[in-house]
Protein backbone atom coordinates (compact mmCIF):
# COMPACT_ATOMS: atom_id res chain seq x y z
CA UNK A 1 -28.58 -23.83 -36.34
CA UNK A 2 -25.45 -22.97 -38.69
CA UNK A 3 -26.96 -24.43 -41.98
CA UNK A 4 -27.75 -21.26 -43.22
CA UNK A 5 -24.34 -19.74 -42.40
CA UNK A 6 -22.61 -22.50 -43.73
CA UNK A 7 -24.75 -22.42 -47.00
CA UNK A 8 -24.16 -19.20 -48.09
CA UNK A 9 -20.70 -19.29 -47.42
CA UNK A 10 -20.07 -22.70 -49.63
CA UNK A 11 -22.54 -20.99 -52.57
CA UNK A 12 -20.69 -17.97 -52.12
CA UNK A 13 -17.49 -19.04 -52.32
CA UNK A 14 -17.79 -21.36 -55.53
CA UNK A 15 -19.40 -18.02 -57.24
CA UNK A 16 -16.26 -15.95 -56.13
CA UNK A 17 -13.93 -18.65 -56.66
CA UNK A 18 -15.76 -19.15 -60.23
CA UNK A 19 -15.75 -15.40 -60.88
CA UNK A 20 -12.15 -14.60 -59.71
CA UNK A 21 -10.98 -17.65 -62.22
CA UNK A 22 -12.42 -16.11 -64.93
CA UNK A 23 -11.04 -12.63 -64.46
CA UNK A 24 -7.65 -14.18 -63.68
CA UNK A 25 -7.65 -15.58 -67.37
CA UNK A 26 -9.15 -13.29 -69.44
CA UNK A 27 -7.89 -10.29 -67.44
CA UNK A 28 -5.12 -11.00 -65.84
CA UNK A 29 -5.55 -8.13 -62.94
CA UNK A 30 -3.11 -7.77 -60.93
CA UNK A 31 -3.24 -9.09 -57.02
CA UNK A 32 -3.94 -6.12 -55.38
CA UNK A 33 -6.54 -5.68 -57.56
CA UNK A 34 -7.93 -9.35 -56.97
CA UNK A 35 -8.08 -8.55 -53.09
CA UNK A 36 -9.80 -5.48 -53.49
CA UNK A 37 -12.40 -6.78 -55.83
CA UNK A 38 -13.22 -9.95 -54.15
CA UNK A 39 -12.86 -10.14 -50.80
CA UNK A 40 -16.11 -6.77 -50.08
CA UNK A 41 -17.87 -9.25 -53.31
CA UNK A 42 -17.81 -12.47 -51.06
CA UNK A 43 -18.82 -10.87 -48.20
CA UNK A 44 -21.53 -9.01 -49.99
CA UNK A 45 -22.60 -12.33 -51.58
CA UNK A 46 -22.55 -14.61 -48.25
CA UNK A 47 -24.44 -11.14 -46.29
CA UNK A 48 -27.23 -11.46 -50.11
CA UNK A 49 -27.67 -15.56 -49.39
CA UNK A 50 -27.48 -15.62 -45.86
CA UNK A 51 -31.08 -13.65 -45.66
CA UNK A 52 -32.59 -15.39 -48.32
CA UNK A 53 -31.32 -19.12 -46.60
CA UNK A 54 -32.77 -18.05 -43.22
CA UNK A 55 -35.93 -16.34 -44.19
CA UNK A 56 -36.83 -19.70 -46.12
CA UNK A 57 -35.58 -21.62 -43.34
CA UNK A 58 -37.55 -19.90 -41.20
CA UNK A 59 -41.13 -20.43 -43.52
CA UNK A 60 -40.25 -23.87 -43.85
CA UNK A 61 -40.15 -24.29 -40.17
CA UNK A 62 -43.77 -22.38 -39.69
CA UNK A 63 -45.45 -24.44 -42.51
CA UNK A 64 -44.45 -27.50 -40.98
CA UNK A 65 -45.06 -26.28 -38.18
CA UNK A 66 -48.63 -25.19 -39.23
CA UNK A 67 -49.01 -28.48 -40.71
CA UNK A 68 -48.51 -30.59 -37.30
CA UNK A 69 -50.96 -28.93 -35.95
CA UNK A 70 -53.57 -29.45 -37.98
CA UNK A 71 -53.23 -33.16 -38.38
CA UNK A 72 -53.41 -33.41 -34.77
């Protein structure tokens, strides 16, 4: 039941992670600045994946599904 959630917050995280890296050396922003770019990004990010994860969780399960039944 929590493979979506846990999904998008793994994918999310290495893109924020990835991202906040790369401003951190080119950039060099200060911290405050860091927290109050990435922390509303990640959430925004996880919020973006966790929809798409579920809705195609949720097809998968109804075209398998679908597919049991008509074998049977």
């Amino acid at each position: 039941m929590d493979g979506p959630v846990i999904l998008s917050m793994i994918i999310s995280g290495v893109i924020i992670a990835a991202l906040a890296l790369l401003a951190e050396i080119y950039l060099m922003l200060p911290l405050w600045l860091h927290i109050m770019l990435w922390i509303p990004a990640a959430i925004g990010i996880a919020i973006l994946l966790l929809k798409i994860i579920k809705s195609y969780r949720i097809s998968l399960k109804y075209r398998n599904y679908v597919d049991k039944t008509k074998g049977q």
